[in-house]
Protein backbone atom coordinates (compact mmCIF):
# COMPACT_ATOMS: atom_id res chain seq x y z
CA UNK A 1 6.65 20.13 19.80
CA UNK A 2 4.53 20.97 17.34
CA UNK A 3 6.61 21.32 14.50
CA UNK A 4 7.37 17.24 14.94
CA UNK A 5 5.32 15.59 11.63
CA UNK A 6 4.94 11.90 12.03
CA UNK A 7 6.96 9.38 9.80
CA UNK A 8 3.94 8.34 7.97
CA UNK A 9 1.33 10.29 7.44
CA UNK A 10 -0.52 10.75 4.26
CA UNK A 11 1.70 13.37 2.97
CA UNK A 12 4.06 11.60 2.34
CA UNK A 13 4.47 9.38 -0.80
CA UNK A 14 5.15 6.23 0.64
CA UNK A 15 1.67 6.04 2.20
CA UNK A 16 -0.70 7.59 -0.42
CA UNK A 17 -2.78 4.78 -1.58
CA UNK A 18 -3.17 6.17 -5.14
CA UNK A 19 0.66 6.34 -5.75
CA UNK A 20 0.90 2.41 -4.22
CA UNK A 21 -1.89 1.35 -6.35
CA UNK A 22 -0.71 2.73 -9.64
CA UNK A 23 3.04 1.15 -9.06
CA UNK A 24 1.37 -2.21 -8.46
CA UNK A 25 -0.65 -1.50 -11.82
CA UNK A 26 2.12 -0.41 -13.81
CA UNK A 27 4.38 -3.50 -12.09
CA UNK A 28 1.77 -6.02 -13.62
CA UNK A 29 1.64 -4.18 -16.83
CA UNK A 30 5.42 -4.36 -17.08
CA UNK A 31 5.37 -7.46 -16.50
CA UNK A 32 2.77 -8.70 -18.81
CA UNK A 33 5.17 -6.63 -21.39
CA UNK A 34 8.63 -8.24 -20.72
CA UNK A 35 6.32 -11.50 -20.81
CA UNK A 36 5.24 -10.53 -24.43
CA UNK A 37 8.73 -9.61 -25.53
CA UNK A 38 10.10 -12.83 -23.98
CA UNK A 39 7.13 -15.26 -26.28
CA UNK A 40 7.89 -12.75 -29.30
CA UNK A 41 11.16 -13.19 -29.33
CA UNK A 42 10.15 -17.43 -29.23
CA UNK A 43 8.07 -16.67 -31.81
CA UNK A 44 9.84 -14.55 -34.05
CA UNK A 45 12.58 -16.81 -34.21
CA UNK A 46 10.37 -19.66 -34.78
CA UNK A 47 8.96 -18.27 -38.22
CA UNK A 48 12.55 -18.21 -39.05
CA UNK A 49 13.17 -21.88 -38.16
CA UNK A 50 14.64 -22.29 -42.05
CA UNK A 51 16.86 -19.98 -41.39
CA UNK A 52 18.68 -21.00 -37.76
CA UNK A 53 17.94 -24.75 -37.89
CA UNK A 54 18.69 -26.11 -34.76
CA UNK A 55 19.85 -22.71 -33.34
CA UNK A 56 17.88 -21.44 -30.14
CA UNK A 57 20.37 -18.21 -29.19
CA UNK A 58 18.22 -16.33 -31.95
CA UNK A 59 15.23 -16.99 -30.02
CA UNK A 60 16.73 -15.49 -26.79
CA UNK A 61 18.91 -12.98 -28.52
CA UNK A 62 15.83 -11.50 -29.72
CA UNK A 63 14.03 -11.64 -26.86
CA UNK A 64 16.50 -9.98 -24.89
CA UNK A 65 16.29 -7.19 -27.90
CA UNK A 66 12.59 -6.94 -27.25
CA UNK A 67 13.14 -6.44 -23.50
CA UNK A 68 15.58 -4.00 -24.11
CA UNK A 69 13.31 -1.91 -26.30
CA UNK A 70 10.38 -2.63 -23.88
CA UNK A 71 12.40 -1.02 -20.62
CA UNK A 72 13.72 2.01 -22.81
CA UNK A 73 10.34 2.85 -24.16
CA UNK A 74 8.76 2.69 -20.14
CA UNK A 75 11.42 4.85 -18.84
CA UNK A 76 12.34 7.17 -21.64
CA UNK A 77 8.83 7.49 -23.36
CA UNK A 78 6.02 6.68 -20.77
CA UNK A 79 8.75 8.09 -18.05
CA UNK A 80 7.79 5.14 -15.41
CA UNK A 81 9.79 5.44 -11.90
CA UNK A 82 12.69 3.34 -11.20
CA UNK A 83 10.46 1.65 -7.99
CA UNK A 84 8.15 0.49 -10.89
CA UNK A 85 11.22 -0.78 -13.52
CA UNK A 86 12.73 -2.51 -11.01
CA UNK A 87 9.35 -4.30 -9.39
CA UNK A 88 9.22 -5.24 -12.77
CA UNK A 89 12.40 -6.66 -13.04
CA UNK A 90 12.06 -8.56 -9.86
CA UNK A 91 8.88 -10.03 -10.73
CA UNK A 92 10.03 -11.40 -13.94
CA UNK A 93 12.34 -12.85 -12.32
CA UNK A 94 10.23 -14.64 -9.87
CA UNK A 95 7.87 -15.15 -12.67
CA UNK A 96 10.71 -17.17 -14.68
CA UNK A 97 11.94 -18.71 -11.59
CA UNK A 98 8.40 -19.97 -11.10
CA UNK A 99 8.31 -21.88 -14.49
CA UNK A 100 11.68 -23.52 -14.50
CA UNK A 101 10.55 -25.18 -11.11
CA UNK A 102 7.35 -26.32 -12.52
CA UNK A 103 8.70 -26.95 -15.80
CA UNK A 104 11.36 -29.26 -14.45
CA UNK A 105 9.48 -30.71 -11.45
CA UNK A 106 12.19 -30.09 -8.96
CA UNK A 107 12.82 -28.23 -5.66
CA UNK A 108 12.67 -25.24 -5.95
CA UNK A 109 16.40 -24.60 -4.86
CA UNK A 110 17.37 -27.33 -6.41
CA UNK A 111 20.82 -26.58 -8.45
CA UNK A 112 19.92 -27.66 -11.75
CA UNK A 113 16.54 -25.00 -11.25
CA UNK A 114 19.04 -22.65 -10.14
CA UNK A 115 21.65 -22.88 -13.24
CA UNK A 116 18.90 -22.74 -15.28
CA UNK A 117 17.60 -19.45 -13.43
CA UNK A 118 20.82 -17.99 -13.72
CA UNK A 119 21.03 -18.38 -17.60
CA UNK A 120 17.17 -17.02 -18.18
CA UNK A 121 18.43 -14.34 -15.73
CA UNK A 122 20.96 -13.32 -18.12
CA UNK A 123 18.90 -12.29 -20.97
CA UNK A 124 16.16 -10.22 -19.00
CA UNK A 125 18.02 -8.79 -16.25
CA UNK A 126 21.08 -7.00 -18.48
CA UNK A 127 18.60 -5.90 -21.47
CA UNK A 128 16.31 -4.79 -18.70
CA UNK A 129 19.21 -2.41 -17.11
CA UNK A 130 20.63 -1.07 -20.25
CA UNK A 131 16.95 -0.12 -20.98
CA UNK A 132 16.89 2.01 -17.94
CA UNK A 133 20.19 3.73 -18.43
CA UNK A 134 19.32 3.99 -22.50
CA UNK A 135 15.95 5.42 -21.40
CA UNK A 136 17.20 7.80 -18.76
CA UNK A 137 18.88 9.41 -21.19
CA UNK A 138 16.32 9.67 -23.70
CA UNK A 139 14.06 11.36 -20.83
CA UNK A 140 17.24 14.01 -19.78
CA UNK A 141 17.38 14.60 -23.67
CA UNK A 142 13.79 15.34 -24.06
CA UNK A 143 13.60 17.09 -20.83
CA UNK A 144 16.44 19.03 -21.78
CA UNK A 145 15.02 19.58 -25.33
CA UNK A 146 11.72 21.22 -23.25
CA UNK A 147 13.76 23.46 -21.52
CA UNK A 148 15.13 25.01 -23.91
CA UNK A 149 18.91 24.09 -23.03
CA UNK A 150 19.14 21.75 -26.74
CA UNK A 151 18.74 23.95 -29.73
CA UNK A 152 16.62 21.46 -32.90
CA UNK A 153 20.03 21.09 -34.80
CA UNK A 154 21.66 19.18 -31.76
């Protein structure tokens, strides 16, 4: 009977304070990122308002870059957890869903709110998960790189 550990206890990951703290941490930082990359791609376009006239798929098109950039850098360079990426994700979305419901006044499951959700949703949520996958592989390469397996002319 005394071999029987309890499901949480603070050996376990789930329940270490530190670990819970630093995800919410990183989650916020994340998400003050993708918010960044999301007004910079606004903005970049913006400054090239000569250029698209009238067009406003730049302005998303390069925010979704930025995101995309933003997720591969976390995972691949700062090597962030997946529980992290994906909190991040999810609160971005909440975060957008948030401002199209105060932006256009309505309930919050209101379909035009939700149309409009789903479109945002498609230039954070793809760029976001092809930055994870792009990044993953970056961190095997450089992991793989450390070990010794990758030679420097591969």
């Amino acid at each position: 009977m005394a071999d029987v550990k309890p499901i949480l206890s603070y050996e376990t990951p789930v329940a270490r304070p530190k670990r819970l703290g630093r995800t919410i941490v990183r989650a916020v930082m994340g998400l003050v990122g993708t918010m960044v990359c999301a007004f910079g791609g606004i903005l970049v376009a913006r400054l090239w308002s000569d250029v698209s006239r009238g067009r406003d798929s730049r302005a998303v098109v390069t925010s979704a870059v930025l995101i995309l950039l933003l997720s591969t850098a976390l995972r691949g360079w700062r090597r962030w957890g997946y529980t992290e990426l994906l909190l991040v994700l999810a609160l971005a979305e909440c975060v957008a869903w948030s401002w199209i419901t105060l932006a256009t006044g309505l309930g919050p499951l209101n379909w035009y709110n939700l149309l409009w959700l789903q479109t945002v949703s498609l230039f954070i949520a793809p760029p976001w998960v092809a930055g994870l996958l792009i990044g993953e592989l970056v961190l095997r390469r450089i992991e793989r790189r450390r070990a010794g397996e990758i030679g420097r002319g591969t």
